[in-house]
C-alpha atoms as a PDB file:
ATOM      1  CA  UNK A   1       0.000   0.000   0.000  1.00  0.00           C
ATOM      2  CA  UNK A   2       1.549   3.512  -1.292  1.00  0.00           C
ATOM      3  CA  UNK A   3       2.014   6.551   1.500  1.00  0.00           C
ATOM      4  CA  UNK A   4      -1.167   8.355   0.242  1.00  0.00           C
ATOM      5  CA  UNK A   5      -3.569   5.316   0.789  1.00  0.00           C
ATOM      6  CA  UNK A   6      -2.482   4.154   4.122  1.00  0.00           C
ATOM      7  CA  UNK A   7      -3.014   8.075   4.793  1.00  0.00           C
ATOM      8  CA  UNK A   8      -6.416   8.132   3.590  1.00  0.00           C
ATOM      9  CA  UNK A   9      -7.335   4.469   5.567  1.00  0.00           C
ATOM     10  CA  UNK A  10      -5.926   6.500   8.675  1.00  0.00           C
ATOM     11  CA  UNK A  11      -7.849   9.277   8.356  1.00  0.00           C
ATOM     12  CA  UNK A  12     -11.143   7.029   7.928  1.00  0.00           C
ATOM     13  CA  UNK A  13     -10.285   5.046  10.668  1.00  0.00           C
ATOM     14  CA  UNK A  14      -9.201   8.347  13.212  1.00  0.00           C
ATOM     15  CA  UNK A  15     -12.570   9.597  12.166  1.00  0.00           C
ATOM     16  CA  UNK A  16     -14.587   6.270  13.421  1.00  0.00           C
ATOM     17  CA  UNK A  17     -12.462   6.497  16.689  1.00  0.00           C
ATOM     18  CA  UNK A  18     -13.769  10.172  16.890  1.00  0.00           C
ATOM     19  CA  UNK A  19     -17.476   9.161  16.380  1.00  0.00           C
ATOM     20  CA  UNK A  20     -16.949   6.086  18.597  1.00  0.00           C
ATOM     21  CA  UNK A  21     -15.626   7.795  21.601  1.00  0.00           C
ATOM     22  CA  UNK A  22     -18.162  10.595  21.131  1.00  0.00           C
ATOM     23  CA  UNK A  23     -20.745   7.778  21.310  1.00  0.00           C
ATOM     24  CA  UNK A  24     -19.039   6.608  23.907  1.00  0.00           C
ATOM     25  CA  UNK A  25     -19.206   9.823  25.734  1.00  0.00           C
ATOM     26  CA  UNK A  26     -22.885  10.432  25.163  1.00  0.00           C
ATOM     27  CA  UNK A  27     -24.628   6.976  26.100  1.00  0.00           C
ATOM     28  CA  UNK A  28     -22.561   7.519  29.228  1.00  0.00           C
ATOM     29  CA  UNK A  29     -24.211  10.626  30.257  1.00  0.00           C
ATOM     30  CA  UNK A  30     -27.372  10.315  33.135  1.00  0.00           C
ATOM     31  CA  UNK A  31     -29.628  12.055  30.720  1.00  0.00           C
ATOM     32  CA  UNK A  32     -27.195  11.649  27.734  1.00  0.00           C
ATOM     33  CA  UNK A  33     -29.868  11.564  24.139  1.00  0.00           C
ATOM     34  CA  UNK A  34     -29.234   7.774  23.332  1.00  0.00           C
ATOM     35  CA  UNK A  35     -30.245   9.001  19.585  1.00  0.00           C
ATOM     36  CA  UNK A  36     -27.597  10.876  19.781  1.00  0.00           C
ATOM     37  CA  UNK A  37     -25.303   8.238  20.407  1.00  0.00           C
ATOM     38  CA  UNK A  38     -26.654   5.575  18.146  1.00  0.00           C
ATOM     39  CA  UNK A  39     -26.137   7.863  15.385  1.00  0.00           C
ATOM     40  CA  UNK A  40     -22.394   8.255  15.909  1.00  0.00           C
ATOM     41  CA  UNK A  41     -22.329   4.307  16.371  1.00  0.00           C
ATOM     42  CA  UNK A  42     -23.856   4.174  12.856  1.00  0.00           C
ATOM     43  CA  UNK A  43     -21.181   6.872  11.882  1.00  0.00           C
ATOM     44  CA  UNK A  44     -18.560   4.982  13.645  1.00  0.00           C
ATOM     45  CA  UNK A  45     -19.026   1.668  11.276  1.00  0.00           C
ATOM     46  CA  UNK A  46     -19.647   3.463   7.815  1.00  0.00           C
ATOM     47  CA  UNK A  47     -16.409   5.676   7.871  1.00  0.00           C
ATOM     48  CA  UNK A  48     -14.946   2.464   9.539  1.00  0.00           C
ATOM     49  CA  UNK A  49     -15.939   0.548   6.597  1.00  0.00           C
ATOM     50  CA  UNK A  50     -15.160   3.334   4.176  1.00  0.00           C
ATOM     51  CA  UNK A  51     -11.808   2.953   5.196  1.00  0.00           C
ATOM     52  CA  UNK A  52     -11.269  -0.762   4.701  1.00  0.00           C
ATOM     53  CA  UNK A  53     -13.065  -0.099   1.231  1.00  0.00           C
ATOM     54  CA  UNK A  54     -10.308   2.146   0.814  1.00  0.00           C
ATOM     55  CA  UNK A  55      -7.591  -0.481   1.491  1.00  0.00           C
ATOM     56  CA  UNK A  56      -9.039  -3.310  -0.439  1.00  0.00           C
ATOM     57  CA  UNK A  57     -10.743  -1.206  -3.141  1.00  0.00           C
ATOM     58  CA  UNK A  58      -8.676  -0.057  -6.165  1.00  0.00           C
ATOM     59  CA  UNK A  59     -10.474   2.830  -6.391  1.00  0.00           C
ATOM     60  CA  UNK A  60     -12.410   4.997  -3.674  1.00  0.00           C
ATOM     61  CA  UNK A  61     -15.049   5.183  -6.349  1.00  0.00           C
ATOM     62  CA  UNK A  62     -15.872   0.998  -6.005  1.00  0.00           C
ATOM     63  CA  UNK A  63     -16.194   1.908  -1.593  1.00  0.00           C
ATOM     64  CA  UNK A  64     -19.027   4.873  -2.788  1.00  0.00           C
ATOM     65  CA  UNK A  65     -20.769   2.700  -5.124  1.00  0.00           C
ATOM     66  CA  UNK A  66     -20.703  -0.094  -2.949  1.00  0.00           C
ATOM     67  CA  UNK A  67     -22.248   1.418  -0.006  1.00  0.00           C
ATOM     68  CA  UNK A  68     -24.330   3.454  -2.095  1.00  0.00           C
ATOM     69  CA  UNK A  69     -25.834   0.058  -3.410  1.00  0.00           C
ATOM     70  CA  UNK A  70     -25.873  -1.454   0.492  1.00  0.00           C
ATOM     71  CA  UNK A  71     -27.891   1.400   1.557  1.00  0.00           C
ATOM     72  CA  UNK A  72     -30.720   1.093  -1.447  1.00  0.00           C
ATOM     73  CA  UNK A  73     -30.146  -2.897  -1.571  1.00  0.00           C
ATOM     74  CA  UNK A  74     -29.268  -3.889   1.765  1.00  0.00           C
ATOM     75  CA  UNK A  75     -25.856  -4.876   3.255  1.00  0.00           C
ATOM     76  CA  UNK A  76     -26.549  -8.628   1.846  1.00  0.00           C
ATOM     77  CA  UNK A  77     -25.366  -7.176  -1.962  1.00  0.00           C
ATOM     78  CA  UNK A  78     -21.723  -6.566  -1.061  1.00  0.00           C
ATOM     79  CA  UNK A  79     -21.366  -9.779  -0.786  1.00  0.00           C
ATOM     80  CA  UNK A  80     -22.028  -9.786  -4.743  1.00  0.00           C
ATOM     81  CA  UNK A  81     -19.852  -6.459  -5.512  1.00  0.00           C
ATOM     82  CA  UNK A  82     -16.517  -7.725  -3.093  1.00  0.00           C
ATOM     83  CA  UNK A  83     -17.346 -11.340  -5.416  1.00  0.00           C
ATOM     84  CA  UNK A  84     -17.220  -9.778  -8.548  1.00  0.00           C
ATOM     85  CA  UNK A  85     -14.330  -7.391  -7.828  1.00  0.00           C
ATOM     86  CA  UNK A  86     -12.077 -10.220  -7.277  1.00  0.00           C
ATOM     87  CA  UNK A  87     -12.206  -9.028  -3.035  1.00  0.00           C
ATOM     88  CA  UNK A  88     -12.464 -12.816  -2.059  1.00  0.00           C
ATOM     89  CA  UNK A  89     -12.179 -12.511   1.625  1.00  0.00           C
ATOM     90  CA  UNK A  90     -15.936 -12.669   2.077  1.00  0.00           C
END
């Protein structure tokens, strides 16, 4: 993996820490808005996932197009994309 794309995995997976701990940080409040909090979970996983995309994708493009399908399609269709992309790890 080249300089610039372990740079741009880091970044997506600093940014999931971020959202994580701030989840973290709000479900652990007395009164904390568990909304709130479930929605930086959910934030957590996609940029999470966006940046393993981005280290087993050959192009960021494939990671938007794949969860672009998994949110229309359901997370059960990556399964096909990773398939026919040659990303045999499923």
């Amino acid at each position: 993996m080249d300089d610039a794309k372990r740079d741009l995995v880091h970044a997506w997976l600093i940014k999931a820490l971020n959202d994580l701990r701030t989840a973290r940080a709000v479900g652990n409040l007395a009164e904390g808005p568990l909304d709130t909090a479930i929605y930086h979970c959910q934030q957590a996983a996609e940029k999470a996932l966006k940046g393993f995309l981005a280290s087993a994708a050959t192009v960021m493009g494939f990671a938007r197009r794949a969860l672009h399908a998994a949110a229309v399609h359901g997370p059960g269709i990556l399964i096909g994309l990773f398939v026919a992309h040659g990303l045999d790890w499923v």
